[in-house]
Every structure is written in structure tokens, then in C-alpha cells.
PDB file of N, CA and C in Angstrom:
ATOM      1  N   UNK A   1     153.778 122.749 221.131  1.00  0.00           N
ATOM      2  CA  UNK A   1     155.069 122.719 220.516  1.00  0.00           C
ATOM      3  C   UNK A   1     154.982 123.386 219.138  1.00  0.00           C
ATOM      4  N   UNK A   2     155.963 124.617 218.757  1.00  0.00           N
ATOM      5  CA  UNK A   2     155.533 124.858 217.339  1.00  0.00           C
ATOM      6  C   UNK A   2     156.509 124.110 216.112  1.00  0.00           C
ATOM      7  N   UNK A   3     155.365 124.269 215.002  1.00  0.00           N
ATOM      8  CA  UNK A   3     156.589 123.540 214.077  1.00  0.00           C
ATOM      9  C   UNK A   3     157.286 124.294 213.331  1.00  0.00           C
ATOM     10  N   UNK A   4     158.429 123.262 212.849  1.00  0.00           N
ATOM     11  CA  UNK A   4     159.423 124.193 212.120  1.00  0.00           C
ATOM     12  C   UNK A   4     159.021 124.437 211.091  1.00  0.00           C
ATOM     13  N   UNK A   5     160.113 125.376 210.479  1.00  0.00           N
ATOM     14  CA  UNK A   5     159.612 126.255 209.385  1.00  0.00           C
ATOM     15  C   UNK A   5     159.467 125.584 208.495  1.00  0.00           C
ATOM     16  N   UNK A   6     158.724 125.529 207.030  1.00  0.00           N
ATOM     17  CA  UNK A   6     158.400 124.622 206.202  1.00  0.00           C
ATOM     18  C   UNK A   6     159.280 124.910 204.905  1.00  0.00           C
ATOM     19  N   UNK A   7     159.126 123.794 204.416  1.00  0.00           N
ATOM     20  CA  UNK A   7     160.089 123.975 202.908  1.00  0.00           C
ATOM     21  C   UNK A   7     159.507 124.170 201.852  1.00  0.00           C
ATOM     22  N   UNK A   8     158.365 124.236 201.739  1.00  0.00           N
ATOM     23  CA  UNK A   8     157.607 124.661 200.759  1.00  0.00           C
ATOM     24  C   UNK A   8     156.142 125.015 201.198  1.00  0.00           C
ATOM     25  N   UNK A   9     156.259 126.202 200.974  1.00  0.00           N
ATOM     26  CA  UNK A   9     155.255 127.074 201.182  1.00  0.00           C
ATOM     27  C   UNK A   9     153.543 126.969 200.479  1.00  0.00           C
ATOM     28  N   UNK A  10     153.779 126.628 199.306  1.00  0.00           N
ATOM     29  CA  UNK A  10     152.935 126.475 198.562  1.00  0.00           C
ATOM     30  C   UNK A  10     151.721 126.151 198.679  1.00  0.00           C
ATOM     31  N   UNK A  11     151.717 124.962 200.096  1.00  0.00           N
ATOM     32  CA  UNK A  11     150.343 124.416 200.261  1.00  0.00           C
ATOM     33  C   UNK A  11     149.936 124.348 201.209  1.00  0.00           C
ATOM     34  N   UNK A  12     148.609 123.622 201.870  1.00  0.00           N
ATOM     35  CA  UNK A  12     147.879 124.338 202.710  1.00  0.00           C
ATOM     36  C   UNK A  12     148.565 124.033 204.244  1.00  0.00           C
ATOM     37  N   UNK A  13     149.145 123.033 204.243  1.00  0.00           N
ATOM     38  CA  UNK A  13     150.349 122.245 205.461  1.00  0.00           C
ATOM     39  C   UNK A  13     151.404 123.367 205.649  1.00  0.00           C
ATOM     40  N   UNK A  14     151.042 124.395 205.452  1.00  0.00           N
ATOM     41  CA  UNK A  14     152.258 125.918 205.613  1.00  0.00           C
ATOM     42  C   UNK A  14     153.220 125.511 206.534  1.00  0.00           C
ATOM     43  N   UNK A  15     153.459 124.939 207.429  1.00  0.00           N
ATOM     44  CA  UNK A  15     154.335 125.013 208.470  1.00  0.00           C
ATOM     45  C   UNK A  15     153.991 126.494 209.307  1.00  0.00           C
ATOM     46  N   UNK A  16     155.276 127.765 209.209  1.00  0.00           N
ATOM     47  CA  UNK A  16     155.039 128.650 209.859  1.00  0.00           C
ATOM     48  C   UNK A  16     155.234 129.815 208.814  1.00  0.00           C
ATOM     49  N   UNK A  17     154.644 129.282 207.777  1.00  0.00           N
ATOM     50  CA  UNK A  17     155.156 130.524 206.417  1.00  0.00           C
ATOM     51  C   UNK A  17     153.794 131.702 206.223  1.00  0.00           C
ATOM     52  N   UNK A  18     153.694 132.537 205.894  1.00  0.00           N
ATOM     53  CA  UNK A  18     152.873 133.592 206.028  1.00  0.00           C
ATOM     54  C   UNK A  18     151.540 133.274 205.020  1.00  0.00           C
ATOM     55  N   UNK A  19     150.729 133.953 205.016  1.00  0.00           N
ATOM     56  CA  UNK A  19     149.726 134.148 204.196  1.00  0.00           C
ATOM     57  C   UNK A  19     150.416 134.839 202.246  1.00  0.00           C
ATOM     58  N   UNK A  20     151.096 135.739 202.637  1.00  0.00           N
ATOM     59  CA  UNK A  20     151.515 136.275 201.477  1.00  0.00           C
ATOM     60  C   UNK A  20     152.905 135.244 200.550  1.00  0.00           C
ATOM     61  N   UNK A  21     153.672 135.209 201.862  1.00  0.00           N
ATOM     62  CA  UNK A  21     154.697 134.088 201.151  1.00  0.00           C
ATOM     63  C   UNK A  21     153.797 132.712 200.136  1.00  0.00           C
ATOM     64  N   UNK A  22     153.165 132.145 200.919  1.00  0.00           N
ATOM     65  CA  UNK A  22     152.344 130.849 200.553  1.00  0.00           C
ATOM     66  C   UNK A  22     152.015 131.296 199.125  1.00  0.00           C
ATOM     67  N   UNK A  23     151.175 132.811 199.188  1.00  0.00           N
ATOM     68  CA  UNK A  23     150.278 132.935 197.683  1.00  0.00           C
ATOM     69  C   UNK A  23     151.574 133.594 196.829  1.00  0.00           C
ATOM     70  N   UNK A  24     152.255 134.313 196.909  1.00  0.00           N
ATOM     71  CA  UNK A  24     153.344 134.755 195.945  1.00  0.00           C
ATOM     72  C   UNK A  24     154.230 133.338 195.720  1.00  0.00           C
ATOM     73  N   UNK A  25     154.187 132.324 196.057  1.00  0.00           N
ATOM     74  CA  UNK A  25     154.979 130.606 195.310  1.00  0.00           C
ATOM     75  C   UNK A  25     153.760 130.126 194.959  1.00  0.00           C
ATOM     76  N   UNK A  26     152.206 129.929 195.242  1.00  0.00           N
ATOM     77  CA  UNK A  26     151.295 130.395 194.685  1.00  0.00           C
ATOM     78  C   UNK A  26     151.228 130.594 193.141  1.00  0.00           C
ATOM     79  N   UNK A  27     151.671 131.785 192.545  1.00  0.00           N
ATOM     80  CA  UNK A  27     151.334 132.397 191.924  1.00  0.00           C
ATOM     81  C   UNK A  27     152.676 132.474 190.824  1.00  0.00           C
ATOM     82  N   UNK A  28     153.918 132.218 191.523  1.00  0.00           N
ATOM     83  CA  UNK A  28     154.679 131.987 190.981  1.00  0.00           C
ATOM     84  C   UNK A  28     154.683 130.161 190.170  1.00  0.00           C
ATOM     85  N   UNK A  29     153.879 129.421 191.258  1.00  0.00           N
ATOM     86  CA  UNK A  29     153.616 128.327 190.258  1.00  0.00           C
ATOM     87  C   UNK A  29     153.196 128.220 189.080  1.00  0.00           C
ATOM     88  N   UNK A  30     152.139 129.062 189.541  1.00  0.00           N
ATOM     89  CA  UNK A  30     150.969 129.202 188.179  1.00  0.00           C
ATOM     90  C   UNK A  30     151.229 129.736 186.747  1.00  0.00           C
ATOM     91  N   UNK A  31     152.288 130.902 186.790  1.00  0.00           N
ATOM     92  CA  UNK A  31     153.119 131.405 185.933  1.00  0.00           C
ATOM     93  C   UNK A  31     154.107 130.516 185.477  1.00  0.00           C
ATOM     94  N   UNK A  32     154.707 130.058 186.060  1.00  0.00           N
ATOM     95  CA  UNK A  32     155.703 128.258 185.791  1.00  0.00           C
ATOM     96  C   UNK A  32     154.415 127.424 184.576  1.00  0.00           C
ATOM     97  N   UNK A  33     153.748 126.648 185.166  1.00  0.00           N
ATOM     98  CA  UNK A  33     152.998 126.159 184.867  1.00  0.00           C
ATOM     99  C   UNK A  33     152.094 126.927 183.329  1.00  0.00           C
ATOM    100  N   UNK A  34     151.617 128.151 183.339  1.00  0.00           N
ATOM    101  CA  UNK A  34     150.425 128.092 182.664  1.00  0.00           C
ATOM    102  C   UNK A  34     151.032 130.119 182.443  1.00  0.00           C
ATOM    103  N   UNK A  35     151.938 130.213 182.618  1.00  0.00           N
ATOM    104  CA  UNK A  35     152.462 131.466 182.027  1.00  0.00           C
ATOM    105  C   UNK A  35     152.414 131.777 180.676  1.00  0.00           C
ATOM    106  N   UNK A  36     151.945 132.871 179.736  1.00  0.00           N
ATOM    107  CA  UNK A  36     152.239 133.581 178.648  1.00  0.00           C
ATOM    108  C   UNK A  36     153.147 134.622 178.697  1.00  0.00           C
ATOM    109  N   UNK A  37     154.238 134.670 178.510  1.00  0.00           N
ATOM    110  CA  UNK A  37     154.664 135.463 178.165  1.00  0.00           C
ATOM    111  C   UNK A  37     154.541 136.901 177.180  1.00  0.00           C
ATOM    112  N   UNK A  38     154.429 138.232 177.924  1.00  0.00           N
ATOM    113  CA  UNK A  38     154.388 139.492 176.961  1.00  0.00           C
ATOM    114  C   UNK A  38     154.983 139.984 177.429  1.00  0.00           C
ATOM    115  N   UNK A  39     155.987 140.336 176.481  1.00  0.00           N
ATOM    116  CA  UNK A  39     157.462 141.523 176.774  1.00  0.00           C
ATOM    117  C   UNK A  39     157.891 141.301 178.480  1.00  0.00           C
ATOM    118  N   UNK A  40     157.489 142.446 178.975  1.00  0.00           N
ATOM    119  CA  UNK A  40     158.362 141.863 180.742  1.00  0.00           C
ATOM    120  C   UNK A  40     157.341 141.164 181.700  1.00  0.00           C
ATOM    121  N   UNK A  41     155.639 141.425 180.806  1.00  0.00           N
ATOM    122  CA  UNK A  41     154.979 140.486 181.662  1.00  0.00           C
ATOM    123  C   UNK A  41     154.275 139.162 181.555  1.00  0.00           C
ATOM    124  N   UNK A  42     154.159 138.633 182.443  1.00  0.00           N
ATOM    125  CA  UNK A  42     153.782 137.231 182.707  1.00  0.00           C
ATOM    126  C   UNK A  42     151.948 137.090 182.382  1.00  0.00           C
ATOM    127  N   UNK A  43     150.810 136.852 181.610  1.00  0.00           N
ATOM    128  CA  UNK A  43     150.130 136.343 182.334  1.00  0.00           C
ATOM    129  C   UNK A  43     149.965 135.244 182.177  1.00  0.00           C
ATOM    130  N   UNK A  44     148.964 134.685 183.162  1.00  0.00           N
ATOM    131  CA  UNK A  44     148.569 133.905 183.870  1.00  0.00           C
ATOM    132  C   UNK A  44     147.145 133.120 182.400  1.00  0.00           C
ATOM    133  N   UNK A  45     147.753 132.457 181.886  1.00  0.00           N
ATOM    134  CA  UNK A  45     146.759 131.800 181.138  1.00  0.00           C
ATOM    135  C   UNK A  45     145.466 131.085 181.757  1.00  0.00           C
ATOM    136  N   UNK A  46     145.062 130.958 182.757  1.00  0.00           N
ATOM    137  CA  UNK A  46     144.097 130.180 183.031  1.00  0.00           C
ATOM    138  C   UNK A  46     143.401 131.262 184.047  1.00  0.00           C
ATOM    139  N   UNK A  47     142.005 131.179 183.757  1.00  0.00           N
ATOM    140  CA  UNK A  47     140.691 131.805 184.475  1.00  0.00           C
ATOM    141  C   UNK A  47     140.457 131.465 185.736  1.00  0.00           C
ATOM    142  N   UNK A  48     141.051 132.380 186.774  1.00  0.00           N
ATOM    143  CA  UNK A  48     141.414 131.905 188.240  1.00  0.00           C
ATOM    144  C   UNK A  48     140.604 133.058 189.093  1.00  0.00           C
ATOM    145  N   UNK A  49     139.839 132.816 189.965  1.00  0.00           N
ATOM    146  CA  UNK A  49     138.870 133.874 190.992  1.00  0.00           C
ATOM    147  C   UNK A  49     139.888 133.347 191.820  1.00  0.00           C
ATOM    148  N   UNK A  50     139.668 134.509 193.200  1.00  0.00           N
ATOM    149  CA  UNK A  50     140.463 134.705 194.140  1.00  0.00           C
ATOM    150  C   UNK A  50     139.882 133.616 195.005  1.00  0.00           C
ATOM    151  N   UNK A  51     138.636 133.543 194.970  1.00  0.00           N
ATOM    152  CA  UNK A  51     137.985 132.246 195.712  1.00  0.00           C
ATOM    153  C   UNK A  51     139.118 130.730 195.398  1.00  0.00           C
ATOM    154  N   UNK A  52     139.208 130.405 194.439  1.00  0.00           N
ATOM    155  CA  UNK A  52     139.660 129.081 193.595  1.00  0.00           C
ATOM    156  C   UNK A  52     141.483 129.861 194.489  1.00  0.00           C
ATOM    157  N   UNK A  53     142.039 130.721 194.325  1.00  0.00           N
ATOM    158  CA  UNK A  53     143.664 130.662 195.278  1.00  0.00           C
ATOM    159  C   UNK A  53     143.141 130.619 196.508  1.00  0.00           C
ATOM    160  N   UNK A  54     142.150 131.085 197.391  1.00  0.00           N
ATOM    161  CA  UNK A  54     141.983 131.094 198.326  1.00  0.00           C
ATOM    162  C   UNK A  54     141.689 129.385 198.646  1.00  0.00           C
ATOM    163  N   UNK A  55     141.100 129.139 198.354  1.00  0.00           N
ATOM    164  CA  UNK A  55     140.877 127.431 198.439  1.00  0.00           C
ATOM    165  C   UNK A  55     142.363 126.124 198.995  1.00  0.00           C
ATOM    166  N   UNK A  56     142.999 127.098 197.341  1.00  0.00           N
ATOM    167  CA  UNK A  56     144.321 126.511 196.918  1.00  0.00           C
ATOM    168  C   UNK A  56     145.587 126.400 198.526  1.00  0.00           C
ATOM    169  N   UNK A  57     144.996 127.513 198.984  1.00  0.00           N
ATOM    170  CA  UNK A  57     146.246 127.835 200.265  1.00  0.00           C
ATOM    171  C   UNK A  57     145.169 127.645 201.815  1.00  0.00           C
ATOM    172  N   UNK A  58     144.259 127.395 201.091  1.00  0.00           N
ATOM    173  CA  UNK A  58     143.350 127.110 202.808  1.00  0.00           C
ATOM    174  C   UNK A  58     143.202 128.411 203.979  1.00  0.00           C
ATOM    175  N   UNK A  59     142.787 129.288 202.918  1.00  0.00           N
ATOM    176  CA  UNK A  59     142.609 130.989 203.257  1.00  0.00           C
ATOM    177  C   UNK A  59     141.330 130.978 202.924  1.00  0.00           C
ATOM    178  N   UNK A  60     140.666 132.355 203.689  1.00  0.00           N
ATOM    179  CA  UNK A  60     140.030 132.630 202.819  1.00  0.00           C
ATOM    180  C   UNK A  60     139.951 133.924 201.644  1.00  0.00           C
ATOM    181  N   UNK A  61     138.677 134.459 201.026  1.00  0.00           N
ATOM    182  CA  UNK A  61     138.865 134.771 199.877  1.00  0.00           C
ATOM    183  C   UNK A  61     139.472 136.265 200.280  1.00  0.00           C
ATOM    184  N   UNK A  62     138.563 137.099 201.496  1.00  0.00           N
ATOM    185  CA  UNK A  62     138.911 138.225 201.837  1.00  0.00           C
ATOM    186  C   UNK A  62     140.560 138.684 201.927  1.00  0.00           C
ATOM    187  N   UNK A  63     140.938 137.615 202.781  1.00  0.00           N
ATOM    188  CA  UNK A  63     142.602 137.636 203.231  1.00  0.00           C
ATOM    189  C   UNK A  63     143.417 137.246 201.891  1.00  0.00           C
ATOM    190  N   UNK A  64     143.058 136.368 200.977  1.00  0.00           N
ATOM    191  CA  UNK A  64     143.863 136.835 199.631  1.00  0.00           C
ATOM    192  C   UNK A  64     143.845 137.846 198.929  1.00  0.00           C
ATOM    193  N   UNK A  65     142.373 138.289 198.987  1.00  0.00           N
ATOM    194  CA  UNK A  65     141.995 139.919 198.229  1.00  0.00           C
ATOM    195  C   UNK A  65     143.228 140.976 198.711  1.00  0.00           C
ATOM    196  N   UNK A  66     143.167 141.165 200.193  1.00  0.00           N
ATOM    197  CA  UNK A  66     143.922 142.034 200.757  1.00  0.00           C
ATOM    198  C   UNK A  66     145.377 141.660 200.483  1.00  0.00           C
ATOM    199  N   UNK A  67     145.753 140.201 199.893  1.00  0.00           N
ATOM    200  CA  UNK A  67     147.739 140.199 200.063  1.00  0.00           C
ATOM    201  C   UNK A  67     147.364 140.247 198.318  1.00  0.00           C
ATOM    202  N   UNK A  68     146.526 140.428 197.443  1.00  0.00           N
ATOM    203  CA  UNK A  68     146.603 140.389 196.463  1.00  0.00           C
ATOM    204  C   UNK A  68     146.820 141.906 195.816  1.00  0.00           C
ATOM    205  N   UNK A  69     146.013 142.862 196.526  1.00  0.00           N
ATOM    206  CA  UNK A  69     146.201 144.163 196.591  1.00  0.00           C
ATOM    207  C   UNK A  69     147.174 144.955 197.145  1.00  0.00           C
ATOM    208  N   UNK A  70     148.150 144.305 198.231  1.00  0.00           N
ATOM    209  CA  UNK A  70     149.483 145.041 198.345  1.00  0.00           C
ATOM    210  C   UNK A  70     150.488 144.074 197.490  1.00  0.00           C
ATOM    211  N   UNK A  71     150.098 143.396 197.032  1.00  0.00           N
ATOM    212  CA  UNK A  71     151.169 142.998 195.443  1.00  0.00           C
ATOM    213  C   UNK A  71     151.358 143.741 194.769  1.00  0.00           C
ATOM    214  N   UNK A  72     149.990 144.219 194.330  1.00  0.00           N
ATOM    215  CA  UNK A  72     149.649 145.357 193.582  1.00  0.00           C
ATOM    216  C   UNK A  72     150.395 145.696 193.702  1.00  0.00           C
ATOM    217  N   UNK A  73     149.731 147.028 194.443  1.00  0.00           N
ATOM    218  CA  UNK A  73     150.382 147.679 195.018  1.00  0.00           C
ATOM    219  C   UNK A  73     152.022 148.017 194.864  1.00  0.00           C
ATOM    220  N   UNK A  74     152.558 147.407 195.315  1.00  0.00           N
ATOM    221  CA  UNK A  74     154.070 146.649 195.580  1.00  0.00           C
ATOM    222  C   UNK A  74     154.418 146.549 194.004  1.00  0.00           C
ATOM    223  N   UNK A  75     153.385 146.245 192.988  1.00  0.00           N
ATOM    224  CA  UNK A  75     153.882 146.506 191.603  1.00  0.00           C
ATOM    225  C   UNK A  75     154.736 144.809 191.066  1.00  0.00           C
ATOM    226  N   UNK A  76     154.183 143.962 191.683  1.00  0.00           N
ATOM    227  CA  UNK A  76     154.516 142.940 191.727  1.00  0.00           C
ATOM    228  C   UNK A  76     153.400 141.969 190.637  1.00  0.00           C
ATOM    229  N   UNK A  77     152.278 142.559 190.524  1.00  0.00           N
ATOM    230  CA  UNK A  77     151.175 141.572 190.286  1.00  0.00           C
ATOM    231  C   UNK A  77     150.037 142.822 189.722  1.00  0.00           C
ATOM    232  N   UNK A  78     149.382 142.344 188.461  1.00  0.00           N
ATOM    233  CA  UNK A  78     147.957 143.569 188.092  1.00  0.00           C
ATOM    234  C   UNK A  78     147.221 142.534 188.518  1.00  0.00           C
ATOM    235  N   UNK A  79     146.300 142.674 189.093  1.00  0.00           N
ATOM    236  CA  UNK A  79     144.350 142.181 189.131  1.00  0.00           C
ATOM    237  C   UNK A  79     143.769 142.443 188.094  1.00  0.00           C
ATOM    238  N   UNK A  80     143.757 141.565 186.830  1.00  0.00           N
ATOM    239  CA  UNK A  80     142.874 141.409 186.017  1.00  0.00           C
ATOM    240  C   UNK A  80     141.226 140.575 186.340  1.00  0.00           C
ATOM    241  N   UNK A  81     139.704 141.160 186.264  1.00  0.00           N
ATOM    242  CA  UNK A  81     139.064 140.363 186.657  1.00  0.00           C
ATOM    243  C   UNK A  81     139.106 138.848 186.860  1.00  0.00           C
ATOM    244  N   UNK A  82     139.444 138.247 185.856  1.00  0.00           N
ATOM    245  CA  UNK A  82     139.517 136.183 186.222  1.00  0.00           C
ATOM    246  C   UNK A  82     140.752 135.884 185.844  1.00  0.00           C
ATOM    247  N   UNK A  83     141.555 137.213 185.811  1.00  0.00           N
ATOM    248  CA  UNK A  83     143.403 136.587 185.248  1.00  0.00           C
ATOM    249  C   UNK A  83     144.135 137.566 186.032  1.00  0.00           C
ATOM    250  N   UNK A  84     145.499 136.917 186.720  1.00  0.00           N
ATOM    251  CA  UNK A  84     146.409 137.724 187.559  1.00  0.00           C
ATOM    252  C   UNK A  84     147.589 137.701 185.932  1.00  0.00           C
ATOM    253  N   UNK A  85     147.925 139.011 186.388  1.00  0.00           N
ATOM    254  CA  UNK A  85     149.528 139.045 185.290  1.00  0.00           C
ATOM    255  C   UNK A  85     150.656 139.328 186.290  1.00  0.00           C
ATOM    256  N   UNK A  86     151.730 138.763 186.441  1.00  0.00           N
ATOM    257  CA  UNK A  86     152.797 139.006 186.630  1.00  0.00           C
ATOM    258  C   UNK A  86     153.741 140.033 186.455  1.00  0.00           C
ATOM    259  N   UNK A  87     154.004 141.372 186.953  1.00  0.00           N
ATOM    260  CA  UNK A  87     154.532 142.265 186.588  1.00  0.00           C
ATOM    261  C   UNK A  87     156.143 142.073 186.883  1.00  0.00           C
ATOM    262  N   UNK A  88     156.300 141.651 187.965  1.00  0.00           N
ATOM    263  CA  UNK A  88     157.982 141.742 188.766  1.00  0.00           C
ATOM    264  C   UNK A  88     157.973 140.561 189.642  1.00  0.00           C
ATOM    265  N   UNK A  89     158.639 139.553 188.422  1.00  0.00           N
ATOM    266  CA  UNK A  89     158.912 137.836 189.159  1.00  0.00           C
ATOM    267  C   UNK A  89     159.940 138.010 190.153  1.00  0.00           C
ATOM    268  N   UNK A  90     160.644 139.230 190.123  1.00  0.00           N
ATOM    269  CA  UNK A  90     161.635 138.910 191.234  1.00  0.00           C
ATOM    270  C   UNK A  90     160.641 139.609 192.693  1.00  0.00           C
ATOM    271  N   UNK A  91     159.986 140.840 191.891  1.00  0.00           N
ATOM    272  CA  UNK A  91     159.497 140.623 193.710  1.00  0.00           C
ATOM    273  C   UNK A  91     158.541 140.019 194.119  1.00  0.00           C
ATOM    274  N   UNK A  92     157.550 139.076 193.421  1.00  0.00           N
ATOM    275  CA  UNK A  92     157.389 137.938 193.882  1.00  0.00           C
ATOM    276  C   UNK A  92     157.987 136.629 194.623  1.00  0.00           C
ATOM    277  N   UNK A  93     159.461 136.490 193.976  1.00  0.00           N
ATOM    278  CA  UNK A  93     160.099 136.191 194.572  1.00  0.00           C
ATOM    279  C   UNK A  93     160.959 136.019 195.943  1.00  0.00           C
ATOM    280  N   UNK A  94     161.051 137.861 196.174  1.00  0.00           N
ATOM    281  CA  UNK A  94     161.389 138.510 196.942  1.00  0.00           C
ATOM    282  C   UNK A  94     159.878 138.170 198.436  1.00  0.00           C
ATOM    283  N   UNK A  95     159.033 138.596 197.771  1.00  0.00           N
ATOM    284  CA  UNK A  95     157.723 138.185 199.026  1.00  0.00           C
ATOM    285  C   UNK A  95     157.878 136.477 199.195  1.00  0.00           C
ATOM    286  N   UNK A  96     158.313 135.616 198.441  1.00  0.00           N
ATOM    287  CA  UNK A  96     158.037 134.375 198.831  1.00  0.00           C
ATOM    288  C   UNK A  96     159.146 133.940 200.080  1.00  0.00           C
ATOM    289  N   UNK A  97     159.756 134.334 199.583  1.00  0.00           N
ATOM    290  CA  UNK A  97     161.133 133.888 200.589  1.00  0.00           C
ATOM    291  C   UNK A  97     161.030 134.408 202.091  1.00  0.00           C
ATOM    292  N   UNK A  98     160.122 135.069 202.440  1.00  0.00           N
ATOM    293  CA  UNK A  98     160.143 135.723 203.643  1.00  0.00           C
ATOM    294  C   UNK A  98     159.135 134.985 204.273  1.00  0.00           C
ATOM    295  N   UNK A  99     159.599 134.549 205.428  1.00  0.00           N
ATOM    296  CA  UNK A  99     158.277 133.641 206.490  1.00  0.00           C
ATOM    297  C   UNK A  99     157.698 134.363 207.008  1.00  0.00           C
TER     298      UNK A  99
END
């Protein structure tokens, strides 16, 4: 029987929400939480390896590397070695909302 879709993505009980959705509310927490603000970007105040999000969402590290790099990509998110910055909260946004 599958289950329904979940209401919050965030944690490792996903329901049927994606790998990327999960880590972009993810990441949007973390910016909530522990955000600095500079001019339009966000970072991420606290010293976070991809291992420690991978944990967080019950992934592993490879498969966050790869949704972490079409963020990039996507211009959504820089990869700083032990700090993510926030470039474009809305299309983070935009990736979370999609199952």
C-alpha cells in the first residue's frame, strides 16, 4: 500500500517527497534557524559537511553531493567547503514544494 504524500518533508519519515525536496526545506531550515544575512545572500552560520545533511534526511552522502550540485547549479545554493550560502530562497523554495 503506498503512503500518502507527507506534510513535511524535512525529515527522514519523507512520506513520498523526493530526495531534493527533503534537502532544499533542509536547508531552508537551517537558514531560518542559523542564517547570516549578506546583501541578497544567506549564509549558513554553522560548520555543516554533506555527511552531517546526509544523516539529517537518511541519505546518503553521495546522493546529497549530487542534489547539492544541481542547486548549484540551478543558482540556488554556493558549496562553500563546511558552509552552504543561500543564493535564491525562492528557488529553494520553488525545489521544496515539488514531490
Amino acid at each position: 500500500m503506498a503512503r500518502p504524500p507527507c506534510s513535511s518533508c524535512a525529515s527522514r519519515t519523507s512520506g513520498n517527497c523526493s530526495l531534493s525536496s527533503r534537502l532544499a526545506k533542509q536547508i531552508i531550515l537551517l537558514a531560518r534557524s542559523y542564517g547570516i544575512e549578506d546583501g541578497e545572500e544567506i549564509r549558513i552560520g554553522l560548520q555543516l559537511a554533506q555527511e552531517d545533511l546526509a544523516q539529517m534526511l537518511g541519505a546518503s552522502r553521495q546522493r546529497v553531493n549530487q542534489e547539492l550540485k544541481g542547486f548549484e547549479r540551478d543558482g540556488a545554493v554556493r558549496i562553500e567547503p563546511t558552509r552552504l550560502v543561500v543564493l535564491s530562497k525562492e528557488k529553494l523554495l520553488a525545489i521544496a514544494s515539488k514531490q
